[in-house]
C-alpha atoms as a PDB file:
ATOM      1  CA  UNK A   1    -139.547  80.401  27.025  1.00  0.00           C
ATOM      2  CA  UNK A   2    -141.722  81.722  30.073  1.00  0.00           C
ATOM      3  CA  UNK A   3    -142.264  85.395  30.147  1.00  0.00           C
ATOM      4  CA  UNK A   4    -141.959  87.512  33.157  1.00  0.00           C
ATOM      5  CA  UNK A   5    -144.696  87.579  34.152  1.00  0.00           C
ATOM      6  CA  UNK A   6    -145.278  83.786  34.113  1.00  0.00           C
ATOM      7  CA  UNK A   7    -142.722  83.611  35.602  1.00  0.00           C
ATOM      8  CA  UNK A   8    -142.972  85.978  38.742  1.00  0.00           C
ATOM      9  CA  UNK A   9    -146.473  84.337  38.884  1.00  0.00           C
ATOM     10  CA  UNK A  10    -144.038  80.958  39.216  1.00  0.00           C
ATOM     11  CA  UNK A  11    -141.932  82.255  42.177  1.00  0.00           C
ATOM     12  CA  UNK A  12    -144.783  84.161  43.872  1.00  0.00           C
ATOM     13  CA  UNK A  13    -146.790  80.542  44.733  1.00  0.00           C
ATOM     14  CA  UNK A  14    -143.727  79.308  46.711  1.00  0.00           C
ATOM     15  CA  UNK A  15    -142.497  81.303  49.644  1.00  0.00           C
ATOM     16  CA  UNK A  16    -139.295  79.219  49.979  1.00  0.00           C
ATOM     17  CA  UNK A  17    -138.788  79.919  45.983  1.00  0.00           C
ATOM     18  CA  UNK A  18    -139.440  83.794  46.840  1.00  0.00           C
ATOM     19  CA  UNK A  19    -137.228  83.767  49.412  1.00  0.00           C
ATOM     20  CA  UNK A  20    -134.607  82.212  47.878  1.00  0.00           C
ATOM     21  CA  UNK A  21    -134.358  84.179  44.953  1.00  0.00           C
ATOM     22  CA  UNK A  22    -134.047  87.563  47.157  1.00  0.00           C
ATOM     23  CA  UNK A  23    -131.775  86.088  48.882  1.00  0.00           C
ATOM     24  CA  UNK A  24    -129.341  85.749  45.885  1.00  0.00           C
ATOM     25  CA  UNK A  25    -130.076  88.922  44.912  1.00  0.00           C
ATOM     26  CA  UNK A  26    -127.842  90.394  47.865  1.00  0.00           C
ATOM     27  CA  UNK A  27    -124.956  88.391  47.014  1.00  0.00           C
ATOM     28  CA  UNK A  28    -123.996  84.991  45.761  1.00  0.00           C
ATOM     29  CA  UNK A  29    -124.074  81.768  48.152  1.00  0.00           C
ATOM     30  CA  UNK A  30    -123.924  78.110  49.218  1.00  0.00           C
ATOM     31  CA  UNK A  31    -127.393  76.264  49.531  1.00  0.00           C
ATOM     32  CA  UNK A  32    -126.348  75.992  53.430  1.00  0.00           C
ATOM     33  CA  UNK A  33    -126.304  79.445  53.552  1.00  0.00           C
ATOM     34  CA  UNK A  34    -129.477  80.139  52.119  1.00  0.00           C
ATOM     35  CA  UNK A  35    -130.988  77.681  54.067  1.00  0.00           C
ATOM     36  CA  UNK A  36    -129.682  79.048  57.394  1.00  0.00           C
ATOM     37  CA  UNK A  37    -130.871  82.581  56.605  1.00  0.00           C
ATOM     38  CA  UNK A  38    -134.291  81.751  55.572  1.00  0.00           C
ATOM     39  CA  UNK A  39    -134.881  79.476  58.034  1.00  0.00           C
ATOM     40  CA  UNK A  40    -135.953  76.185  55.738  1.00  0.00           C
ATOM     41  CA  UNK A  41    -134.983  72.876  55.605  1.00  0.00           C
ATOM     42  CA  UNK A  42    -131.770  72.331  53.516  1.00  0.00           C
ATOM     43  CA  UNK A  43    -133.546  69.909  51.219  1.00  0.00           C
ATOM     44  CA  UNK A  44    -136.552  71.760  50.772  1.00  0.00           C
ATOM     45  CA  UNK A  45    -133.839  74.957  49.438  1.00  0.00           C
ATOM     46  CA  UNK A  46    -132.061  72.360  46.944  1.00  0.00           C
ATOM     47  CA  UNK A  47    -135.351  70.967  45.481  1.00  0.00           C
ATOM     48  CA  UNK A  48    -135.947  75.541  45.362  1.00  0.00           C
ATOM     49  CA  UNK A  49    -132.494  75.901  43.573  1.00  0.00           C
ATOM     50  CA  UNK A  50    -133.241  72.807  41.067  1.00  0.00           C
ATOM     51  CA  UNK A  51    -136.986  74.882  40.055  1.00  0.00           C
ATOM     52  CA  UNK A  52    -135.284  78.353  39.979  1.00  0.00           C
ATOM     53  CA  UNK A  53    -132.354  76.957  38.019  1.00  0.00           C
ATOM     54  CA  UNK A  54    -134.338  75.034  35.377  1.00  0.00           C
ATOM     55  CA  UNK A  55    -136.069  78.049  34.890  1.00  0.00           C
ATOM     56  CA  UNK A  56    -132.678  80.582  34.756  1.00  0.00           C
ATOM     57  CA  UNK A  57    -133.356  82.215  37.244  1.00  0.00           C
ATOM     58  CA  UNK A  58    -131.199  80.992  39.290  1.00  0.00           C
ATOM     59  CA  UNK A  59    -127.010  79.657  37.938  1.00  0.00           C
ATOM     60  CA  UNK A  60    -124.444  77.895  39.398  1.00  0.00           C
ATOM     61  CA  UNK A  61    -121.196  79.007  39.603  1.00  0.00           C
ATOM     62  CA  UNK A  62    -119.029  76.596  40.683  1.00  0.00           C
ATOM     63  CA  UNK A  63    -120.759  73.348  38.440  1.00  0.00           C
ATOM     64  CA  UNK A  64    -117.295  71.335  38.504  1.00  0.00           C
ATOM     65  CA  UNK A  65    -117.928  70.874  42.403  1.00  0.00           C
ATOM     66  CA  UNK A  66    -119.429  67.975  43.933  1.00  0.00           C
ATOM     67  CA  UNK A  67    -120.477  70.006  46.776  1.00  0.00           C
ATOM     68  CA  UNK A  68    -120.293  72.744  48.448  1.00  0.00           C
ATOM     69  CA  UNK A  69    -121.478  74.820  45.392  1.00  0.00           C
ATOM     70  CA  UNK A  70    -122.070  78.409  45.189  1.00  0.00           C
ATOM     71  CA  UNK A  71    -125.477  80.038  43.395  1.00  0.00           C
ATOM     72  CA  UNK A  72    -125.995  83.641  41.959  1.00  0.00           C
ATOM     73  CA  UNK A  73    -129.397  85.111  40.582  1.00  0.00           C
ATOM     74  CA  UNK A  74    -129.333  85.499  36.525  1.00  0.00           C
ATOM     75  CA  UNK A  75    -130.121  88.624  35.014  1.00  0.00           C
ATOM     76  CA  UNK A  76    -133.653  86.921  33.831  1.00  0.00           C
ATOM     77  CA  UNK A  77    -134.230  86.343  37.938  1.00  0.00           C
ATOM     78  CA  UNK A  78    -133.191  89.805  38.581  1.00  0.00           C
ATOM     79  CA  UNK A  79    -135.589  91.283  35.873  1.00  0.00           C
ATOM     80  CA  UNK A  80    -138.221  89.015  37.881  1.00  0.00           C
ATOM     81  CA  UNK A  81    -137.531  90.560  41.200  1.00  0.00           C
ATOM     82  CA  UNK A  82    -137.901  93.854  39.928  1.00  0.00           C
ATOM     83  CA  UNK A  83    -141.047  93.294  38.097  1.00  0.00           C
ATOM     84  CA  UNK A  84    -142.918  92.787  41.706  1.00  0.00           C
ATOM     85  CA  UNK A  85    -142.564  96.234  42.450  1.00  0.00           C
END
């Protein structure tokens, strides 16, 4: 298991993973949405979810849907977040 701070270093060398992760932290969404507010290619935000999620940062919460599905920020990822301060 990665610490924090390995793994703040992890989300701190990706500006889309950064971003992403904030994001979350203001309230729970679709990968469209997060896309559309950080202004980055919807891909380029899944292949973001897949790293933050691996990682537990990231969780979804709606896993029984195809698509469409809805992401939150852990506890772990929120610990992260507030370790940059």
């Amino acid at each position: 298991m990665e610490n924090i701070r390995q793994l703040y270093a992890f989300i701190s060398t990706s500006k889309i993973r950064n971003n992403v992760l904030t994001t979350l932290s203001k309230k729970d969404m679709r990968q469209i949405e997060i896309a559309k507010l950080i202004k980055e290619k919807q891909p380029n935000v899944s292949k973001a979810l897949f790293d933050l999620e691996k990682r537990k940062l990231v969780i979804c919460l709606t896993p029984e849907k195809k698509a469409w599905k809805v992401y939150g920020i852990t506890d772990l990822g929120k610990q992260v977040l507030k370790s940059r301060k």
